[in-house]
PDB file of N, CA and C in Angstrom:
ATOM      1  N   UNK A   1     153.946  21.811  39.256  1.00  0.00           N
ATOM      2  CA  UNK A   1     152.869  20.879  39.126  1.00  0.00           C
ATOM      3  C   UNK A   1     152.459  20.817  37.660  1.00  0.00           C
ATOM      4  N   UNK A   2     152.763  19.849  36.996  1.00  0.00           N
ATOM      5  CA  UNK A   2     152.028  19.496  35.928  1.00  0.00           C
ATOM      6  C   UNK A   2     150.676  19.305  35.670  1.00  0.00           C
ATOM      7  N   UNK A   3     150.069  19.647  34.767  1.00  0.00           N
ATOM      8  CA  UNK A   3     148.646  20.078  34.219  1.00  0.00           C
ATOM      9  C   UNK A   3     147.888  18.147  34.611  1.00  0.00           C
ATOM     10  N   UNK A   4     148.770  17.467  34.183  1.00  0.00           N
ATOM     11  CA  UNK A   4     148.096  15.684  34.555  1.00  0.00           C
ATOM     12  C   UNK A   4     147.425  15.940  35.975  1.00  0.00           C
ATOM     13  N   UNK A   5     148.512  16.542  36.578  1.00  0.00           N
ATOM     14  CA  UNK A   5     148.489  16.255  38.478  1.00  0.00           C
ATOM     15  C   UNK A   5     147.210  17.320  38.536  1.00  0.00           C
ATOM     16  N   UNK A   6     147.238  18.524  37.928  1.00  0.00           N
ATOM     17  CA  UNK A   6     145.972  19.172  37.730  1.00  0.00           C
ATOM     18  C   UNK A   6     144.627  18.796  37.635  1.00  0.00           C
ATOM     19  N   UNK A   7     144.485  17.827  36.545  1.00  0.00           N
ATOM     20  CA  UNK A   7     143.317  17.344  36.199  1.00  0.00           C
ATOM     21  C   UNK A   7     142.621  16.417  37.239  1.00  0.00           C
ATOM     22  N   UNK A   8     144.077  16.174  38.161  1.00  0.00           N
ATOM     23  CA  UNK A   8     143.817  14.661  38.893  1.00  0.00           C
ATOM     24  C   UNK A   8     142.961  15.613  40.266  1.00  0.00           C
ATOM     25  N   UNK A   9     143.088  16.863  40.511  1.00  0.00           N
ATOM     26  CA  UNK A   9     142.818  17.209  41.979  1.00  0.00           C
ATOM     27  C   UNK A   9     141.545  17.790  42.497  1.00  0.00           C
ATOM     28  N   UNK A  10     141.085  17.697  43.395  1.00  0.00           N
ATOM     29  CA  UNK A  10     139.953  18.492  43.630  1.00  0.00           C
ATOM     30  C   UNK A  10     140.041  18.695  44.666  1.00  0.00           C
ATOM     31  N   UNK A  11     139.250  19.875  45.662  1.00  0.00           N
ATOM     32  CA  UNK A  11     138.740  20.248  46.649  1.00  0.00           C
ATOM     33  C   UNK A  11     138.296  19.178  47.719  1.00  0.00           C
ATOM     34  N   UNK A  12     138.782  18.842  48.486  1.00  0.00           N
ATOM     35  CA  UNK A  12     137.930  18.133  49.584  1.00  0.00           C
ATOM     36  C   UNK A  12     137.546  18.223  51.118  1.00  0.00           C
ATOM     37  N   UNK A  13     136.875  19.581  50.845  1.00  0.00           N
ATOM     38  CA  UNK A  13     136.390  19.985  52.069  1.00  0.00           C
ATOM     39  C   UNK A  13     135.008  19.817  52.038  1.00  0.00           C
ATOM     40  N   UNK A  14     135.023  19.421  53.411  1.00  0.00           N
ATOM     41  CA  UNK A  14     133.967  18.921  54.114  1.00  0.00           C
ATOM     42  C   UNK A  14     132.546  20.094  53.642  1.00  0.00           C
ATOM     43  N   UNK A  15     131.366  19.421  53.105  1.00  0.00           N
ATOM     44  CA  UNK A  15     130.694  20.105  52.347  1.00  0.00           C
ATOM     45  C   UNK A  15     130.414  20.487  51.025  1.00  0.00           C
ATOM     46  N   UNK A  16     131.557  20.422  50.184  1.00  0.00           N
ATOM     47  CA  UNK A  16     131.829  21.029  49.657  1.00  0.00           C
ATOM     48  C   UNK A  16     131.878  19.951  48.129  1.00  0.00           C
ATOM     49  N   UNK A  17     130.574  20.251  47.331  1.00  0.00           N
ATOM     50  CA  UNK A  17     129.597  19.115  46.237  1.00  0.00           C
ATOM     51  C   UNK A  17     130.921  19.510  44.832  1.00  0.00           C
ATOM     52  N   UNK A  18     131.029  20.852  44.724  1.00  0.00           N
ATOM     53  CA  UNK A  18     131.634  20.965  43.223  1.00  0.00           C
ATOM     54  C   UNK A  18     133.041  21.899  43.287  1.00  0.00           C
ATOM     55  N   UNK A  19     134.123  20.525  43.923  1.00  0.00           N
ATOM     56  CA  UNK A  19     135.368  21.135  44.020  1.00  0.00           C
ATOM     57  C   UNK A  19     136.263  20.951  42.602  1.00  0.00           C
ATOM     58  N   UNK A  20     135.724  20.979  41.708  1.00  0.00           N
ATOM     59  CA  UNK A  20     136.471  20.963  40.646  1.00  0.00           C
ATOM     60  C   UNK A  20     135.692  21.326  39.346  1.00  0.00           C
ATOM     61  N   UNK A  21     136.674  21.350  38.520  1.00  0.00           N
ATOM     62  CA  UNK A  21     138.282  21.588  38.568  1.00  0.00           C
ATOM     63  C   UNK A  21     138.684  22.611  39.138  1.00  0.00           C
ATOM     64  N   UNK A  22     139.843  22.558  39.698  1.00  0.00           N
ATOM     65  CA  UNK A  22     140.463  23.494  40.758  1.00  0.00           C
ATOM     66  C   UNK A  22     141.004  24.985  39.331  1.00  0.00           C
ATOM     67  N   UNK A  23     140.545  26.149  40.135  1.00  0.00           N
ATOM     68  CA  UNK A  23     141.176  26.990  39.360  1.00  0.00           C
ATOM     69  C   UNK A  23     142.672  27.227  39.703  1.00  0.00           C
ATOM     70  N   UNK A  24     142.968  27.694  38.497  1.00  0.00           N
ATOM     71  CA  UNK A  24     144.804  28.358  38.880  1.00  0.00           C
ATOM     72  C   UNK A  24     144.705  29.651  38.624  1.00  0.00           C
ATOM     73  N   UNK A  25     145.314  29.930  40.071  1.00  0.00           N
ATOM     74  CA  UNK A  25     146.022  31.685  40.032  1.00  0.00           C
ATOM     75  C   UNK A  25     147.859  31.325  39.788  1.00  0.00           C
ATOM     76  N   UNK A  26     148.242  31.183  38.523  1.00  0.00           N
ATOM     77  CA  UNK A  26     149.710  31.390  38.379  1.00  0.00           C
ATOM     78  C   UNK A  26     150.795  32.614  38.885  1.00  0.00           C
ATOM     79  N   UNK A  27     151.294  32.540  39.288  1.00  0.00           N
ATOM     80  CA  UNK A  27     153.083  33.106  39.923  1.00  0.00           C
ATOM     81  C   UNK A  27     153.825  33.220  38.807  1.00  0.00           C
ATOM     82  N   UNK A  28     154.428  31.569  39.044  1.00  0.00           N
ATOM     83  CA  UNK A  28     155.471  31.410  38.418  1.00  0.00           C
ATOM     84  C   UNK A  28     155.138  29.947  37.078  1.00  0.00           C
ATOM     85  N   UNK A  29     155.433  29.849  36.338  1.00  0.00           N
ATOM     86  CA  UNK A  29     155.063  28.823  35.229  1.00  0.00           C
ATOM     87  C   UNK A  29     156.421  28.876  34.604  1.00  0.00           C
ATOM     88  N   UNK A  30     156.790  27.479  34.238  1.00  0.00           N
ATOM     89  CA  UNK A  30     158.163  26.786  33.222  1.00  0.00           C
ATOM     90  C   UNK A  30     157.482  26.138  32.234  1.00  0.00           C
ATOM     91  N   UNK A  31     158.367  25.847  31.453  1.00  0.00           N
ATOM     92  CA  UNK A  31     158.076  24.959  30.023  1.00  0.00           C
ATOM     93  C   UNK A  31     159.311  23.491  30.623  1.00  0.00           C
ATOM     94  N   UNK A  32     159.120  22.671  31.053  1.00  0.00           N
ATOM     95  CA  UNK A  32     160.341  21.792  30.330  1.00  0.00           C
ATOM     96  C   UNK A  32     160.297  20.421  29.662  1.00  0.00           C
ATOM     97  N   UNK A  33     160.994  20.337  28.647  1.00  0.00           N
ATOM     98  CA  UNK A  33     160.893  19.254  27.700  1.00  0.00           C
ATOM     99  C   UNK A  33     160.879  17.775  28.404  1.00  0.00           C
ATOM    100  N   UNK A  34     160.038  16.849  27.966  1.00  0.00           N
ATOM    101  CA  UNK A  34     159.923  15.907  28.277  1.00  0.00           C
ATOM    102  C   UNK A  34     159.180  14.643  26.960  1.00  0.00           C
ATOM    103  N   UNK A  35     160.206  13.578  26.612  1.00  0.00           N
ATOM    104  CA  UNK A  35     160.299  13.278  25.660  1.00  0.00           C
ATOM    105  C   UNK A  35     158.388  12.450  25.203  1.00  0.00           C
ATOM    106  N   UNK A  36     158.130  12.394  24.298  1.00  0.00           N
ATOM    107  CA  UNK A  36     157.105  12.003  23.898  1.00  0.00           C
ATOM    108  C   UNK A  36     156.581  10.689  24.146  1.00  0.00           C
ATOM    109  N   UNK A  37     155.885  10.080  24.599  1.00  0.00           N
ATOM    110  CA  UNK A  37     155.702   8.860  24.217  1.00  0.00           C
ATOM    111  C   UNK A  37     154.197   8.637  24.197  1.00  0.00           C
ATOM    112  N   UNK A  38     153.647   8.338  22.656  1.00  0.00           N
ATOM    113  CA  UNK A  38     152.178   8.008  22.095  1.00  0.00           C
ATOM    114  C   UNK A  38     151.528   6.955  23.230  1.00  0.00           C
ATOM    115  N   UNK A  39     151.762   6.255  23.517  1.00  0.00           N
ATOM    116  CA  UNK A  39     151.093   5.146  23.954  1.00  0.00           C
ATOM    117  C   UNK A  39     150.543   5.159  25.367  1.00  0.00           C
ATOM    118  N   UNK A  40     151.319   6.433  25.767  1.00  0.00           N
ATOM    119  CA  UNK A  40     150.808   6.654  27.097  1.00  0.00           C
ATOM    120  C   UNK A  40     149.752   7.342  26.682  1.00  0.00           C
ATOM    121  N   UNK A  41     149.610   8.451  26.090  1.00  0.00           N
ATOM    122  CA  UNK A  41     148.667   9.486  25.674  1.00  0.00           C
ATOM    123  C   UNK A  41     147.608   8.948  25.400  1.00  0.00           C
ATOM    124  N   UNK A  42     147.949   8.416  24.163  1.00  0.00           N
ATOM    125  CA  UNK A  42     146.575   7.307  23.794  1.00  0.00           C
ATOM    126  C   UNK A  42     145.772   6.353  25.267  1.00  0.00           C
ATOM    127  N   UNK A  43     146.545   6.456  26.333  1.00  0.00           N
ATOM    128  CA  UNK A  43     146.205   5.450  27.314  1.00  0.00           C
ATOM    129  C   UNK A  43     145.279   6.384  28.274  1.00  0.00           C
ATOM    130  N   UNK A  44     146.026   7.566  28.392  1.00  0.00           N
ATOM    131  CA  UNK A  44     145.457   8.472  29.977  1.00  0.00           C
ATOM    132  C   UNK A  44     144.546   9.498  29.183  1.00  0.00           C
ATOM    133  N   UNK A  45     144.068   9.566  28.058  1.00  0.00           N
ATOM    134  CA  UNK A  45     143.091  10.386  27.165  1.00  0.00           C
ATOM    135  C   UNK A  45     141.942  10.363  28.159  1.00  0.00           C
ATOM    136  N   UNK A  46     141.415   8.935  27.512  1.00  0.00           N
ATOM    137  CA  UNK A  46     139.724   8.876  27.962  1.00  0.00           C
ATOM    138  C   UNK A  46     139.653   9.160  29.615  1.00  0.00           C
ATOM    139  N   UNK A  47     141.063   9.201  30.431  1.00  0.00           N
ATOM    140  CA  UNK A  47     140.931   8.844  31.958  1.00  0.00           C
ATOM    141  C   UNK A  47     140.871  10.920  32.832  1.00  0.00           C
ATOM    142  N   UNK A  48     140.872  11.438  31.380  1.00  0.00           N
ATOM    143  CA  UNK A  48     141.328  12.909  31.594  1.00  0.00           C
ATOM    144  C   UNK A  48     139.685  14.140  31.339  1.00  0.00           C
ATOM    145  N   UNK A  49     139.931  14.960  31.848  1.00  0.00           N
ATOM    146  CA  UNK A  49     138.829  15.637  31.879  1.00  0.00           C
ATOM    147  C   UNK A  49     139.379  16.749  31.079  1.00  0.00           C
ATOM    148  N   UNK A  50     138.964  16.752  29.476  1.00  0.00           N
ATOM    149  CA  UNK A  50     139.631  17.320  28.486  1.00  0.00           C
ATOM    150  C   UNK A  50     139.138  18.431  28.493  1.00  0.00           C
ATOM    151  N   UNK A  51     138.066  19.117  29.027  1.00  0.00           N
ATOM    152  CA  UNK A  51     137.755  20.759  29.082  1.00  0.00           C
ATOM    153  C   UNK A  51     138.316  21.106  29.873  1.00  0.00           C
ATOM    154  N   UNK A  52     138.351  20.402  31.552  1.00  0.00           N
ATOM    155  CA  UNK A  52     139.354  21.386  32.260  1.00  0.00           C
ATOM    156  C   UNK A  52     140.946  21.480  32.191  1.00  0.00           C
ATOM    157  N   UNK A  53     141.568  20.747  31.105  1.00  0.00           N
ATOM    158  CA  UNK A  53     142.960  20.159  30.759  1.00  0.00           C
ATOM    159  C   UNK A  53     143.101  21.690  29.903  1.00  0.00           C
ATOM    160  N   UNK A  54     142.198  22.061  29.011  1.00  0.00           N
ATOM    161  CA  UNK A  54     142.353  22.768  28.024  1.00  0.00           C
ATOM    162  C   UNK A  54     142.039  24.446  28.895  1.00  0.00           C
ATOM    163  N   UNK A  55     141.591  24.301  29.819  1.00  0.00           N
ATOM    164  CA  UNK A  55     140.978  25.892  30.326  1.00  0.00           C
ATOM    165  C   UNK A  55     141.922  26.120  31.087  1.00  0.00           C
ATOM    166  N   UNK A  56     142.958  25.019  31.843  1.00  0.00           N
ATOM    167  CA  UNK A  56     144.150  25.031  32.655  1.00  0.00           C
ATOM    168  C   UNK A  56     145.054  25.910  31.964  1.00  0.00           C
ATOM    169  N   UNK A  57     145.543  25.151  30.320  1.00  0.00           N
ATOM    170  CA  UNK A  57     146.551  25.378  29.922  1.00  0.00           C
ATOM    171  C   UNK A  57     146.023  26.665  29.307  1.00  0.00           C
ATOM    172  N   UNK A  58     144.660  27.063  29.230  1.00  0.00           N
ATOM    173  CA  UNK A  58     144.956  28.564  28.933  1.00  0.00           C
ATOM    174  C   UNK A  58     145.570  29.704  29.944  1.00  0.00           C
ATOM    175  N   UNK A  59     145.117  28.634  30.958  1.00  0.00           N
ATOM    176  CA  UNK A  59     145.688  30.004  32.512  1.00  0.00           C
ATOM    177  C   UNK A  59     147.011  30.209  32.466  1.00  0.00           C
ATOM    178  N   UNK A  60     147.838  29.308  32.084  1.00  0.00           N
ATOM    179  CA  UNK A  60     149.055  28.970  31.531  1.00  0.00           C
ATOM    180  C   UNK A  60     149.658  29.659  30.814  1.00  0.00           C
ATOM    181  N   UNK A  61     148.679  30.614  29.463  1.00  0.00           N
ATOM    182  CA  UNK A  61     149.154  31.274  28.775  1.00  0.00           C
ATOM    183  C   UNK A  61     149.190  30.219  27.545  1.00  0.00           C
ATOM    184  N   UNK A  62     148.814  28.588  27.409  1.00  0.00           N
ATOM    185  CA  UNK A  62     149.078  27.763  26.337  1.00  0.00           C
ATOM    186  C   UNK A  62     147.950  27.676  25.507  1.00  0.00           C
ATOM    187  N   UNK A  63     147.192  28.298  24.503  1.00  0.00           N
ATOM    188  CA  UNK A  63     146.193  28.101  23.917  1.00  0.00           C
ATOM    189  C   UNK A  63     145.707  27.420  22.359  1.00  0.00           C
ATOM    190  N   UNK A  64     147.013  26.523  22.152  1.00  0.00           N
ATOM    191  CA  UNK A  64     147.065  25.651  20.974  1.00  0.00           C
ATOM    192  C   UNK A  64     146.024  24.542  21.115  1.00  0.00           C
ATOM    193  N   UNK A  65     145.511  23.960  21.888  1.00  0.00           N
ATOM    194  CA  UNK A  65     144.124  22.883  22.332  1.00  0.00           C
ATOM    195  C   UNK A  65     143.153  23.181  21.759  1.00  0.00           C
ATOM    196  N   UNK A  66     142.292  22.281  20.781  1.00  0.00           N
ATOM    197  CA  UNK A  66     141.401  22.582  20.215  1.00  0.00           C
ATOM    198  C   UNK A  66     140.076  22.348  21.635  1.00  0.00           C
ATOM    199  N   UNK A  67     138.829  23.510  21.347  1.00  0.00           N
ATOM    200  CA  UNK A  67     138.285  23.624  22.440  1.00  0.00           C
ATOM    201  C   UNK A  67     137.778  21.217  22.739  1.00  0.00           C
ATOM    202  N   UNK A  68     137.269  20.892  22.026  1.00  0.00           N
ATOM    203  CA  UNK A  68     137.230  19.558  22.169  1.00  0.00           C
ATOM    204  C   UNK A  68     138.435  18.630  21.182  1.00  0.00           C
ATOM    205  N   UNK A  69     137.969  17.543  21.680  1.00  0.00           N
ATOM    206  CA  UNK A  69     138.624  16.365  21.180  1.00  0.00           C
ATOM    207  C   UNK A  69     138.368  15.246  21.560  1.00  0.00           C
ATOM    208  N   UNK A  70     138.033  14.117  20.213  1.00  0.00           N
ATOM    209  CA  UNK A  70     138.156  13.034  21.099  1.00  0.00           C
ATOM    210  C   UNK A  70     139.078  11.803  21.056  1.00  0.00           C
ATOM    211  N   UNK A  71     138.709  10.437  20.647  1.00  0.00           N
ATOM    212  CA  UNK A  71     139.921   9.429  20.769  1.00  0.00           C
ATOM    213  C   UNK A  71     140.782   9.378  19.575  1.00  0.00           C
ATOM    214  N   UNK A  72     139.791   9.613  18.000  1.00  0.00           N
ATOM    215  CA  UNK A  72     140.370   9.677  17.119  1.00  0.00           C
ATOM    216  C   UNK A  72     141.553  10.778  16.815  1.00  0.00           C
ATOM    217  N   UNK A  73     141.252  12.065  17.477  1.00  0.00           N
ATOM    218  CA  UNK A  73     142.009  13.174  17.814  1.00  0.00           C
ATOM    219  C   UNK A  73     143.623  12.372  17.918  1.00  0.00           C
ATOM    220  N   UNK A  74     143.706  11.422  18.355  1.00  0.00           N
ATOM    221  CA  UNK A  74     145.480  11.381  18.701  1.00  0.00           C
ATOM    222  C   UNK A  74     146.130  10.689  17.986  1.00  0.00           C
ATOM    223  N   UNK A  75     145.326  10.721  16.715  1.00  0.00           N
ATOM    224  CA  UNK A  75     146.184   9.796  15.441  1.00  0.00           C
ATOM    225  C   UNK A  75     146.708  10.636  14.227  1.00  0.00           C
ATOM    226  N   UNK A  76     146.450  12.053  15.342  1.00  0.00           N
ATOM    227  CA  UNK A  76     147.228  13.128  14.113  1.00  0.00           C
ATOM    228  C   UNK A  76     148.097  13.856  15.234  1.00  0.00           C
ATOM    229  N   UNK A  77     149.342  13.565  14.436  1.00  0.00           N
ATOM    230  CA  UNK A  77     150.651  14.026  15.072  1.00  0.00           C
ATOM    231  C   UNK A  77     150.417  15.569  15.938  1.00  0.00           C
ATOM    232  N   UNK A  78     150.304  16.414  15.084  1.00  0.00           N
ATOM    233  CA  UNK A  78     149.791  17.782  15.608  1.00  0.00           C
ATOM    234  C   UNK A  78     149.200  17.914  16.679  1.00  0.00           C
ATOM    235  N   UNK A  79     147.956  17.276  16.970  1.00  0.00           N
ATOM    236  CA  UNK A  79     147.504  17.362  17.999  1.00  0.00           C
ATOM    237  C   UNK A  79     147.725  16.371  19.111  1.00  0.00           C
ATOM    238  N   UNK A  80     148.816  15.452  19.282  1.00  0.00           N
ATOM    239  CA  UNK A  80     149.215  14.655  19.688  1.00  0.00           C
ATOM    240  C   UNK A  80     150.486  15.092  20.775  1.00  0.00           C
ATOM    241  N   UNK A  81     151.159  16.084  20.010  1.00  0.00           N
ATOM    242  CA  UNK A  81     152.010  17.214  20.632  1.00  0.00           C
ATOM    243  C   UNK A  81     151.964  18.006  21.198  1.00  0.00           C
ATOM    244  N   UNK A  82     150.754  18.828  20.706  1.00  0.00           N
ATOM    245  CA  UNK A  82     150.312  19.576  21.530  1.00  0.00           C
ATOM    246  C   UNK A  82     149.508  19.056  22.569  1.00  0.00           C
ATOM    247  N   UNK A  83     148.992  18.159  22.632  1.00  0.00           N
ATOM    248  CA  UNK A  83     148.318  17.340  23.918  1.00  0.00           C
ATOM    249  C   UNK A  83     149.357  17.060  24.804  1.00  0.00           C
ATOM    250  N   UNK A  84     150.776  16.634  24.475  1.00  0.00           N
ATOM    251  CA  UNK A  84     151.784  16.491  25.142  1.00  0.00           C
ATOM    252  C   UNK A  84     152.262  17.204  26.147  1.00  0.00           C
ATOM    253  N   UNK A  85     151.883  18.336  25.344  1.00  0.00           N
ATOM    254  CA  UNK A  85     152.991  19.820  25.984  1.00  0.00           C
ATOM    255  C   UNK A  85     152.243  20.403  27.000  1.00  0.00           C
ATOM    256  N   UNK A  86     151.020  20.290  27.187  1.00  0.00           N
ATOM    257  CA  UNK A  86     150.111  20.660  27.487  1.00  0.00           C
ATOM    258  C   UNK A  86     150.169  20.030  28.811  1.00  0.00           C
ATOM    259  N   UNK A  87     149.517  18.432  29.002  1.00  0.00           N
ATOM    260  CA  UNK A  87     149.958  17.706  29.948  1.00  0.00           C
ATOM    261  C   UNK A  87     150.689  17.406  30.466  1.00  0.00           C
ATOM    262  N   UNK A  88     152.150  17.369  30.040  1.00  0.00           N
ATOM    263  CA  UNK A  88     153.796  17.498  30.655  1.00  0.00           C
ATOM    264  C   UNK A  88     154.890  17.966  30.487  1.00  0.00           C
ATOM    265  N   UNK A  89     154.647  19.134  29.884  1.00  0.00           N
ATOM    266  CA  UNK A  89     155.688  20.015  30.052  1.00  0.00           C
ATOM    267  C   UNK A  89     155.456  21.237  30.553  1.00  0.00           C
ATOM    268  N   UNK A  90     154.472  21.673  30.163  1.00  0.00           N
ATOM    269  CA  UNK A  90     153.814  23.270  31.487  1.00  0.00           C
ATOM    270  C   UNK A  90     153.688  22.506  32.782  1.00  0.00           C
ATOM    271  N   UNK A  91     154.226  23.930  33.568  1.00  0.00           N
ATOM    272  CA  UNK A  91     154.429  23.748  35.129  1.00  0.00           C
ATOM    273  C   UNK A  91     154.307  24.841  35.676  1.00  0.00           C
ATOM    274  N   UNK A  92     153.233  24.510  36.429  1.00  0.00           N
ATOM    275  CA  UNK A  92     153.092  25.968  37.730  1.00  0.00           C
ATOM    276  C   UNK A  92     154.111  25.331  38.560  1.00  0.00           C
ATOM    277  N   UNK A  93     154.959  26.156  38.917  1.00  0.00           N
ATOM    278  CA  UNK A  93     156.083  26.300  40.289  1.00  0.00           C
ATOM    279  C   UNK A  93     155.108  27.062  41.045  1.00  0.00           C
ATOM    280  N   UNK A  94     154.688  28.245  40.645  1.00  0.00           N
ATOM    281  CA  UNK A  94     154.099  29.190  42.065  1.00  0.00           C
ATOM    282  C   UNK A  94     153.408  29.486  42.303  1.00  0.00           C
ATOM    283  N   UNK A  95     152.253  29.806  43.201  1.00  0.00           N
ATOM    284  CA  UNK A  95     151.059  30.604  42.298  1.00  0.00           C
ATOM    285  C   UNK A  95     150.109  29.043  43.551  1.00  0.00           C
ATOM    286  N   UNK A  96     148.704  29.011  43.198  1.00  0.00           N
ATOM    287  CA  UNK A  96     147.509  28.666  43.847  1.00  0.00           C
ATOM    288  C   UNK A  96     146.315  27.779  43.357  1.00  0.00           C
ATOM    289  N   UNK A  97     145.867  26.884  43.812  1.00  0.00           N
ATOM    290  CA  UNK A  97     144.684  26.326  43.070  1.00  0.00           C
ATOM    291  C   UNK A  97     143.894  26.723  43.812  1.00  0.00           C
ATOM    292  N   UNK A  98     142.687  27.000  43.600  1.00  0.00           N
ATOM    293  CA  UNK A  98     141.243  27.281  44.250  1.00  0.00           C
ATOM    294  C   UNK A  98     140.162  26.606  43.894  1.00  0.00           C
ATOM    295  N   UNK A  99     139.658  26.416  45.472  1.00  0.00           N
ATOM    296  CA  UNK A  99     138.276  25.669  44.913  1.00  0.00           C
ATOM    297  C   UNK A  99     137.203  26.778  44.535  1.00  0.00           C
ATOM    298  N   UNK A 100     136.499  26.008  43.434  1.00  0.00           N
ATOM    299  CA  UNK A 100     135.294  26.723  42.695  1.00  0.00           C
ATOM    300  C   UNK A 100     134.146  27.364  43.581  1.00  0.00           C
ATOM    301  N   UNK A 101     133.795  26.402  44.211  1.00  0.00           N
ATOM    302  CA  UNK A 101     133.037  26.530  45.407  1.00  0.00           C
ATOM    303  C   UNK A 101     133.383  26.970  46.503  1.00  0.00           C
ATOM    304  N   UNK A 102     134.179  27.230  47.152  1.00  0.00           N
ATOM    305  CA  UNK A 102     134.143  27.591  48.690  1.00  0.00           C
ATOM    306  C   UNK A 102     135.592  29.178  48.299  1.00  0.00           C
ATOM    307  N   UNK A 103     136.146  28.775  47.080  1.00  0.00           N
ATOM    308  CA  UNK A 103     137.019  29.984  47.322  1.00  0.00           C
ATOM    309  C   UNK A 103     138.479  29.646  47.985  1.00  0.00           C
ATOM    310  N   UNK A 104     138.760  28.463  48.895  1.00  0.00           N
ATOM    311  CA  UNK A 104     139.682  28.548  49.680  1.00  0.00           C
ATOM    312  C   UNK A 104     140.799  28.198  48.572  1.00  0.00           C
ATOM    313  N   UNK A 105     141.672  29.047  49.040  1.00  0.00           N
ATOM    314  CA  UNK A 105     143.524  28.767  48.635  1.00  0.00           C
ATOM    315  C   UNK A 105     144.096  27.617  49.108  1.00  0.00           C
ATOM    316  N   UNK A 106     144.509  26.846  47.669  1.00  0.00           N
ATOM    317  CA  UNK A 106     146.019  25.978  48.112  1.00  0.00           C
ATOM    318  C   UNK A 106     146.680  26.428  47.266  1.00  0.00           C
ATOM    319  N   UNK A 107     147.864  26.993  48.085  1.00  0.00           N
ATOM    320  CA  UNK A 107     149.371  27.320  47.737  1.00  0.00           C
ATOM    321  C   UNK A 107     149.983  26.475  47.051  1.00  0.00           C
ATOM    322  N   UNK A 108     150.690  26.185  45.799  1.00  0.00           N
ATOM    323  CA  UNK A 108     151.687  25.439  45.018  1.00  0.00           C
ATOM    324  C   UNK A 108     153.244  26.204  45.325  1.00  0.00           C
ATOM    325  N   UNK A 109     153.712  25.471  45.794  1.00  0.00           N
ATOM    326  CA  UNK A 109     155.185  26.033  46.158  1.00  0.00           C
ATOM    327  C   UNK A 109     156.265  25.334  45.600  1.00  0.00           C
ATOM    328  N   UNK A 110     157.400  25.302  44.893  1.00  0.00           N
ATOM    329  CA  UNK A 110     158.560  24.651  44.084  1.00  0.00           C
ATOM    330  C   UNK A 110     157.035  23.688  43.528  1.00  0.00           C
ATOM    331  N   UNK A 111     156.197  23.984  42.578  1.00  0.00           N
ATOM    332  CA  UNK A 111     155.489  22.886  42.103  1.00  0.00           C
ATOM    333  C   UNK A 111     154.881  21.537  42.658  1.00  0.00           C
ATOM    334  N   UNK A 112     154.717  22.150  44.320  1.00  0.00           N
ATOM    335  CA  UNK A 112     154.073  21.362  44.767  1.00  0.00           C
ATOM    336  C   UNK A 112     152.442  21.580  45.507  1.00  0.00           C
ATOM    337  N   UNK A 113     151.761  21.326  45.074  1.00  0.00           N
ATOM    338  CA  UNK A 113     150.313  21.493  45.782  1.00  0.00           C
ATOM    339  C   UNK A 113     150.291  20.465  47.029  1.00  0.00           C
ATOM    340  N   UNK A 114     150.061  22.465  47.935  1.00  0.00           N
ATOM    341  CA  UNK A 114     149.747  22.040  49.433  1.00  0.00           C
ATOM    342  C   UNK A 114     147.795  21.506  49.828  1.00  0.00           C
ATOM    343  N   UNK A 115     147.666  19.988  49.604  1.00  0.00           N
ATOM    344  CA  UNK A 115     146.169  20.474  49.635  1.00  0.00           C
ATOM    345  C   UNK A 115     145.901  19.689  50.830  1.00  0.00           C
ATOM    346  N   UNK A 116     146.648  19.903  52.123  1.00  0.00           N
ATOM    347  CA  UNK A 116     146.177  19.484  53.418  1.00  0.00           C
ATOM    348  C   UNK A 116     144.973  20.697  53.699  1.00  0.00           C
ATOM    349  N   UNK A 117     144.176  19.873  54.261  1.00  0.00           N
ATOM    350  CA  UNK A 117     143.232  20.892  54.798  1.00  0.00           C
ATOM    351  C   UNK A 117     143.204  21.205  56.426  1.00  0.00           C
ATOM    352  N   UNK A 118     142.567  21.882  57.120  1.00  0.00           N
ATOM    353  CA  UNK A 118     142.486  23.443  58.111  1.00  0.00           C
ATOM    354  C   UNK A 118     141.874  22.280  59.104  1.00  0.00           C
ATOM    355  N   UNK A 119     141.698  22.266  59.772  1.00  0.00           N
ATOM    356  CA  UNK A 119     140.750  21.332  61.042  1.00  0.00           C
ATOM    357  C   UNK A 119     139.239  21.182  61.079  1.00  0.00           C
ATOM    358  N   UNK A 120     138.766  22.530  60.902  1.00  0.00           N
ATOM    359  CA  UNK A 120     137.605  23.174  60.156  1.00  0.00           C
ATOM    360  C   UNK A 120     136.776  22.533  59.145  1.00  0.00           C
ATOM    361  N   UNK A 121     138.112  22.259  58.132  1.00  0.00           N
ATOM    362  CA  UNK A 121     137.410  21.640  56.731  1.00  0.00           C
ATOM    363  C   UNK A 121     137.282  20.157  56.292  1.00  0.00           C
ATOM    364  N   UNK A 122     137.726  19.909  57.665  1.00  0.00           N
ATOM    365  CA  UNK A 122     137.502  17.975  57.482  1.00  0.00           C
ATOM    366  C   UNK A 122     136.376  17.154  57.987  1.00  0.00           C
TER     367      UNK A 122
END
């Protein structure tokens, strides 16, 4: 699961006001290359929740993200890359997201987040 698909998810159990951002308990984590392209970046910036993008990729072990940033931020190469790498090329394969609030486990398995919920929680 890529850190994008990260930013995108939250908790949705029944009750439950502040399911995000989902924490990560990592397993397993990859790096793989995936070619650059500015114009997307520049596009899905403002649509991204840039503190929990950056507290992700520390769980990650990735801590090149300056703690903020904003639009002007992506007109310098440097941080343009590292915004990259950050958002699509780290990958939890294994390992768990949790909601903030309630605690409950979803399993990420081959990099996929299981976030069906229990009968209970709907």
């Amino acid at each position: 699961m890529k850190l994008l698909t990260h930013n995108m998810l939250s908790s949705n159990i029944k009750g439950v006001t502040a399911g995000y951002p989902l924490l990560i308990e990592p397993q397993i984590t990859t790096t793989t290359e995936v070619p650059i392209n500015p114009n997307f970046l520049r596009h899905i910036f403002p649509k991204l929740d840039y503190s929990a993008l950056v507290a992700a990729a520390k769980t990650l072990g990735f801590s090149d993200l300056p703690e903020t940033a904003g639009v002007s931020d992506l007109e310098d190469e440097g941080f343009l890359k590292r915004f990259h790498h950050a958002l699509l090329e780290l990958k939890l394969e294994e390992g768990a997201l949790v909601c903030p609030e309630s605690g409950r486990r979803f399993m990420v398995s081959k990099g996929i987040p299981n976030m069906l919920l229990h009968e209970d929680e709907v």
